[in-house]
Protein backbone atom coordinates (compact mmCIF):
# COMPACT_ATOMS: atom_id res chain seq x y z
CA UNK A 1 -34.61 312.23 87.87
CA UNK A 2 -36.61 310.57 85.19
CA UNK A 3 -33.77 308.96 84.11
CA UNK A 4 -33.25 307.61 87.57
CA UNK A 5 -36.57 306.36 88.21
CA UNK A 6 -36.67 304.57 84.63
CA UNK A 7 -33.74 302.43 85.65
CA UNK A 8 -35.04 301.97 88.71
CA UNK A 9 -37.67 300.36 87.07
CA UNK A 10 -35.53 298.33 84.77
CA UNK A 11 -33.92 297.04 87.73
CA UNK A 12 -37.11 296.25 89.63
CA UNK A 13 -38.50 294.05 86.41
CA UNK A 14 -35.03 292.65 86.41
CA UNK A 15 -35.12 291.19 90.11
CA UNK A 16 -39.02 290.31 89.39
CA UNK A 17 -38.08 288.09 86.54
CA UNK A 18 -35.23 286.70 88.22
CA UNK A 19 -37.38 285.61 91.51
CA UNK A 20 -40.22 284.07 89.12
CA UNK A 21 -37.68 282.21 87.47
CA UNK A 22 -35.81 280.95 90.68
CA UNK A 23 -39.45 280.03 91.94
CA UNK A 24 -40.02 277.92 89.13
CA UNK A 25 -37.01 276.06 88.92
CA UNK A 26 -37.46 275.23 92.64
CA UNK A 27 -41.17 273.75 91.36
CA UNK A 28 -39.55 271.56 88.59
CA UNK A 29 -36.93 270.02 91.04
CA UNK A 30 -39.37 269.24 93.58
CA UNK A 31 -41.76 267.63 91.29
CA UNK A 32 -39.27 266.40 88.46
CA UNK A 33 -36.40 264.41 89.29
CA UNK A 34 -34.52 262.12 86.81
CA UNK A 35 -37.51 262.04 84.56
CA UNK A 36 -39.82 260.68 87.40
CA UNK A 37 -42.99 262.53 88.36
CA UNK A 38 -44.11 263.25 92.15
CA UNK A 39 -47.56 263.91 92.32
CA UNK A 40 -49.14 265.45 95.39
CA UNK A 41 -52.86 265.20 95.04
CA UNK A 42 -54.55 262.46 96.27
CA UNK A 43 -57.61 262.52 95.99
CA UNK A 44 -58.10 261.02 92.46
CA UNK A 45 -56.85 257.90 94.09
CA UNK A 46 -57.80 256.10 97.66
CA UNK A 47 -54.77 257.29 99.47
CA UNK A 48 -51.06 257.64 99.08
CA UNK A 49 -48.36 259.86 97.47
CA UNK A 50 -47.18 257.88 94.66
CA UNK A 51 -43.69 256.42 96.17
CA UNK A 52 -42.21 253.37 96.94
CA UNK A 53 -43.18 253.84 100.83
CA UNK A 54 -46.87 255.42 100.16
CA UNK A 55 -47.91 254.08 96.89
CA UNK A 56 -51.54 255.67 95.63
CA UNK A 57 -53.90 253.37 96.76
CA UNK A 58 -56.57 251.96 94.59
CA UNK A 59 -59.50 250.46 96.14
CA UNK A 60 -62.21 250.48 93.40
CA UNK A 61 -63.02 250.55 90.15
CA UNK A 62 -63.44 254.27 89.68
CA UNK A 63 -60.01 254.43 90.92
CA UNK A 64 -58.80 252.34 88.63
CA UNK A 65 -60.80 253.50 85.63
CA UNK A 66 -59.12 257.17 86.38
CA UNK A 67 -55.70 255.62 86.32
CA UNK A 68 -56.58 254.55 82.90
CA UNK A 69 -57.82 257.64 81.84
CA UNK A 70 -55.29 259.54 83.30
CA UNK A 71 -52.51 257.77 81.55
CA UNK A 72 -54.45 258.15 78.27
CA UNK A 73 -54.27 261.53 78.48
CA UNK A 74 -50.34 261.71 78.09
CA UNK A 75 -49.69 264.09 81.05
CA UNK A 76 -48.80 261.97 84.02
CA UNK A 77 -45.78 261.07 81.86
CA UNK A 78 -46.92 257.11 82.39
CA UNK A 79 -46.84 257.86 85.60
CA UNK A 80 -43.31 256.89 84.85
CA UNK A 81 -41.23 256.03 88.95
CA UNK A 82 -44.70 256.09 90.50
CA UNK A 83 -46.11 253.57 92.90
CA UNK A 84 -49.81 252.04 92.55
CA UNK A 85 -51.30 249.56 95.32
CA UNK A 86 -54.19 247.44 94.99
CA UNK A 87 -55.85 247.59 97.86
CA UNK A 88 -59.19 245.10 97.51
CA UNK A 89 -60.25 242.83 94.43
CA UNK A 90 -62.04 244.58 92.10
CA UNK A 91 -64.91 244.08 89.59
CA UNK A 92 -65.12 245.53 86.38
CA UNK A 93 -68.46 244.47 85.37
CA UNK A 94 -70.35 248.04 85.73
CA UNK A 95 -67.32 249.81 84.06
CA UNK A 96 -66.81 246.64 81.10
CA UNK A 97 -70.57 246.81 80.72
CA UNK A 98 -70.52 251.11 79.83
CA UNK A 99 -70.44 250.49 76.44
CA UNK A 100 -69.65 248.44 73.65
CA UNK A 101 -66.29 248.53 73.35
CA UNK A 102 -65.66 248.09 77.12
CA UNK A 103 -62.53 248.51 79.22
CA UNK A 104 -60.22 250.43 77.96
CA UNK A 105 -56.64 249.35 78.57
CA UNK A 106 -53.96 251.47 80.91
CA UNK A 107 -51.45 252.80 78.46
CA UNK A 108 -51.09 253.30 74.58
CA UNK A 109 -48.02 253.23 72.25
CA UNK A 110 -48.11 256.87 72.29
CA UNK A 111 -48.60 256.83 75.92
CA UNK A 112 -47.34 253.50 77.68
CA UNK A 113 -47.84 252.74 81.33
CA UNK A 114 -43.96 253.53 82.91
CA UNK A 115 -44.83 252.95 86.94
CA UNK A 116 -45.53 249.63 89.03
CA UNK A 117 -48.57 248.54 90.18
CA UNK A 118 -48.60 246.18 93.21
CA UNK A 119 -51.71 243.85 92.68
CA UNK A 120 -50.88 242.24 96.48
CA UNK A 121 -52.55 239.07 95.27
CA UNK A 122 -55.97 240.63 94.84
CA UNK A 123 -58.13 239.31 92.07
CA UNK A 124 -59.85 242.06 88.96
CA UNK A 125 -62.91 240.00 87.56
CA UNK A 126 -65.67 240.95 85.21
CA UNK A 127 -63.15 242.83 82.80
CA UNK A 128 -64.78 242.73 79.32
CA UNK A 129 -63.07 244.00 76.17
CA UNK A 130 -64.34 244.42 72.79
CA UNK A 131 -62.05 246.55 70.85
CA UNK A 132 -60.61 245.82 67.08
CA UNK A 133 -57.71 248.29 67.67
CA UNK A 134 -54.07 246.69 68.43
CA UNK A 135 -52.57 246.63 72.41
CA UNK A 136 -55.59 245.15 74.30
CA UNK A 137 -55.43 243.72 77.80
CA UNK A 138 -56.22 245.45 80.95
CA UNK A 139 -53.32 247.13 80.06
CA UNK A 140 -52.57 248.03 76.41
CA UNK A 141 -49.03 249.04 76.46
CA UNK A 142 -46.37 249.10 78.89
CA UNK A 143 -42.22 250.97 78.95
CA UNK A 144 -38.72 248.94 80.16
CA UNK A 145 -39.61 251.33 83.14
CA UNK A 146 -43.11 249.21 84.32
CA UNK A 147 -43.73 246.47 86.51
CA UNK A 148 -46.79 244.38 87.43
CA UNK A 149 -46.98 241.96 89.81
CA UNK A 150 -49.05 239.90 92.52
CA UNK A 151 -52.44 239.65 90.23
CA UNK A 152 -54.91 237.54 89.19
CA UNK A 153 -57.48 238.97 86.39
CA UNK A 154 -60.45 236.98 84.93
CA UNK A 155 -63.03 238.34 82.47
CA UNK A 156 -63.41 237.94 78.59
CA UNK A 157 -60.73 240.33 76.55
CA UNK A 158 -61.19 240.26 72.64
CA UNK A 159 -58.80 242.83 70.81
CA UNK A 160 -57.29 243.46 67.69
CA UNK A 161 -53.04 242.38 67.37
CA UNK A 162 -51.49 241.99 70.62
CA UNK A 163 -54.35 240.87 72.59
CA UNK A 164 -53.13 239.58 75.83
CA UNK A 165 -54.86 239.44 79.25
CA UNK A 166 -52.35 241.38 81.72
CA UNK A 167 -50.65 243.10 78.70
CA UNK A 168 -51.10 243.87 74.81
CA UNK A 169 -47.22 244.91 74.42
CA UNK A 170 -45.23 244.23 76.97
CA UNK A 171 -41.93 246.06 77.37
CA UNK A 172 -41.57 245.70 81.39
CA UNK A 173 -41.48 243.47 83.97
CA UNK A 174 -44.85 241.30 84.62
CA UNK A 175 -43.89 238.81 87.34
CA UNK A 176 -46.30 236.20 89.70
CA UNK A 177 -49.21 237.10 87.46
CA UNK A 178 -52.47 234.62 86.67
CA UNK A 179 -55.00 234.92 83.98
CA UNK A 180 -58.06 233.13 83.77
CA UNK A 181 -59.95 235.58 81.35
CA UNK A 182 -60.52 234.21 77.70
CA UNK A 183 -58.65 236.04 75.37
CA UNK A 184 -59.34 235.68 71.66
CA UNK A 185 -59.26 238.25 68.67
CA UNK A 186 -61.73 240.24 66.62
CA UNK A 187 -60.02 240.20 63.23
CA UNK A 188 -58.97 237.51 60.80
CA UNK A 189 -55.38 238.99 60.50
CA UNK A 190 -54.86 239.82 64.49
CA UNK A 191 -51.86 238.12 65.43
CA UNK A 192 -49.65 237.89 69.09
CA UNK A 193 -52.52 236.66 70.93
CA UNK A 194 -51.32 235.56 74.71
CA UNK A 195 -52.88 234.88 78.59
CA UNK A 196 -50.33 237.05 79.91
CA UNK A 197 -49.21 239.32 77.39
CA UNK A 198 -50.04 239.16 73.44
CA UNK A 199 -46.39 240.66 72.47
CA UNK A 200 -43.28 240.29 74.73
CA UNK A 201 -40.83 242.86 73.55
CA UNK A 202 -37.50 242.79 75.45
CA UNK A 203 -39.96 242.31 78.59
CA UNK A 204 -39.48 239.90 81.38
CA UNK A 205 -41.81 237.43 82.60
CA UNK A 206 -41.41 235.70 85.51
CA UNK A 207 -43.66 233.04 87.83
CA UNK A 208 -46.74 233.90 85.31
CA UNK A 209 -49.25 231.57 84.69
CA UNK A 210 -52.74 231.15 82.39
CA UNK A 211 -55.65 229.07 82.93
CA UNK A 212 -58.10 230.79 80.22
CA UNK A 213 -58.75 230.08 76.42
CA UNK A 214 -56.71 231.42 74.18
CA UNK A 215 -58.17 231.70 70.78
CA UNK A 216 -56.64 233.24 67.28
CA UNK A 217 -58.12 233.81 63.96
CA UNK A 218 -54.09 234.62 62.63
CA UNK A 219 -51.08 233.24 63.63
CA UNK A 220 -49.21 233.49 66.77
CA UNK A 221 -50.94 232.32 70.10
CA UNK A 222 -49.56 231.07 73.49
CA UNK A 223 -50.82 230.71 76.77
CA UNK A 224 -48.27 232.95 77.96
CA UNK A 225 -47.20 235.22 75.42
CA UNK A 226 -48.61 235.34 71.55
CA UNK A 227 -44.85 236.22 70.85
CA UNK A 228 -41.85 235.92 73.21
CA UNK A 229 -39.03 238.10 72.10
CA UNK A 230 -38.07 238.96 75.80
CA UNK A 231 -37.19 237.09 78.64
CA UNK A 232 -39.29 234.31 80.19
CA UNK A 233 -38.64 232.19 83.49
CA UNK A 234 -40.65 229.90 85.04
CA UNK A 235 -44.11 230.26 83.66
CA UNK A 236 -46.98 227.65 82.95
CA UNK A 237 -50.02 227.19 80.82
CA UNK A 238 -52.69 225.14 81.70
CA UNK A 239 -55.46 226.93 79.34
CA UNK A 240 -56.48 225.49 75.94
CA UNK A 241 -54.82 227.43 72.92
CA UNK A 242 -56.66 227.75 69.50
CA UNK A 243 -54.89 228.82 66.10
CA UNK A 244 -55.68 228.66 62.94
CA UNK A 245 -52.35 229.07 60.96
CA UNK A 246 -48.77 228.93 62.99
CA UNK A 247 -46.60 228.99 65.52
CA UNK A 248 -47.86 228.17 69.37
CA UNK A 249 -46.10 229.51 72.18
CA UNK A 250 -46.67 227.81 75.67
């Protein structure tokens, strides 16, 4: 009887372990899917699911500051497939003005920004950036996966190399785009200084254009990107570019 009941038992653990393990594999394909993350709660944003159809909604600055912070943390994945929308224009100045340093940019090289965010021609002002670390912009670093588009941003960004105003290093798409933010660096080697981006690597930018000053201590500067080694179509500069040693880009 003993012997009975034991595998009894044995079985019982056996078809416990088995329905725990079903359970979570049903979890991971319903919020993992081709590398792409589905995220359910909404209330860190204004609204939304994070698709194409509902994108999260982001209507002020905390909203946007948490996007930052949450990408910075490494475990939204980038929020790598996921859909942002801006949903009114935005000012940074209470946020820029927290500390010294100020803004700090969406996305690192350890943890890039992988989703889109939809700026639906709405305007981000007041941004202010002080930072003497590399990938500065109001957002540092960005995958092939990213795309931002449909934004103006206007401010005063000063970073370390690959300074840019929409993107430090660029690795996505950043299309219809305007800067009007003076971008300039904080060290006397900083180099890939740029209104849109400060490094365009294998990136694409499209219908982008810069109206502030670009200013660099280095070498490499351009109203559009400090360096260009992407793809670029149908951009213009109108802002006044400063260098000290080499090579201007428009």
């Amino acid at each position: 009887m003993k012997q009975l009941s034991v595998k009894k038992l044995i079985i019982r653990n056996i078809a416990a372990v088995g329905f725990i393990a079903v359970m979570l594999l049903a979890v991971f394909l319903i919020f993992f899917s081709d590398g792409i993350i589905v995220y359910a709660d909404t209330s860190e944003f204004g609204g939304g699911n994070g698709t194409e159809e509902s994108p999260y909604l982001i209507s002020t600055d905390e909203h946007l500051q948490r996007l930052s912070a949450n990408v910075q943390s490494g475990g939204v994945n980038g929020y790598n497939g996921v859909y942002f929308s801006l949903e009114s224009d935005i000012d940074l100045t209470d946020i820029s003005q927290g500390g010294l340093a100020g803004w700090m940019p969406i996305g690192t090289s350890l943890y890039p920004f992988a989703g889109t965010f939809l700026g639906n021609n709405r305007k981000i002002s007041g941004i202010i950036i002080n930072r003497i670390s590399d990938n500065i912009g109001l957002f540092g670093v960005t995958s092939q996966n990213s795309v931002i588009k449909d934004l103006t941003l206007d401010g005063t960004i000063r970073g370390g190399m690959y300074t840019g105003g929409i993107v430090g290093y660029n690795s996505g798409r950043v299309e219809n785009t305007v800067n009007l933010a003076d971008i300039s660096t904080m060290s006397a080697s900083a180099s890939d200084t740029g209104g849109i981006v400060g490094h365009n690597f294998k990136g694409t930018l499209v219908c982008n254009a810069n109206r502030g000053r670009i200013s660099n201590n280095s070498f490499n500067a351009g109203g559009i990107a400090g360096t260009n080694d992407g793809t670029l179509l149908q951009c213009f500069n109108v802002g006044e570019i400063s260098i000290v040693r080499y090579h201007l880009e428009i």
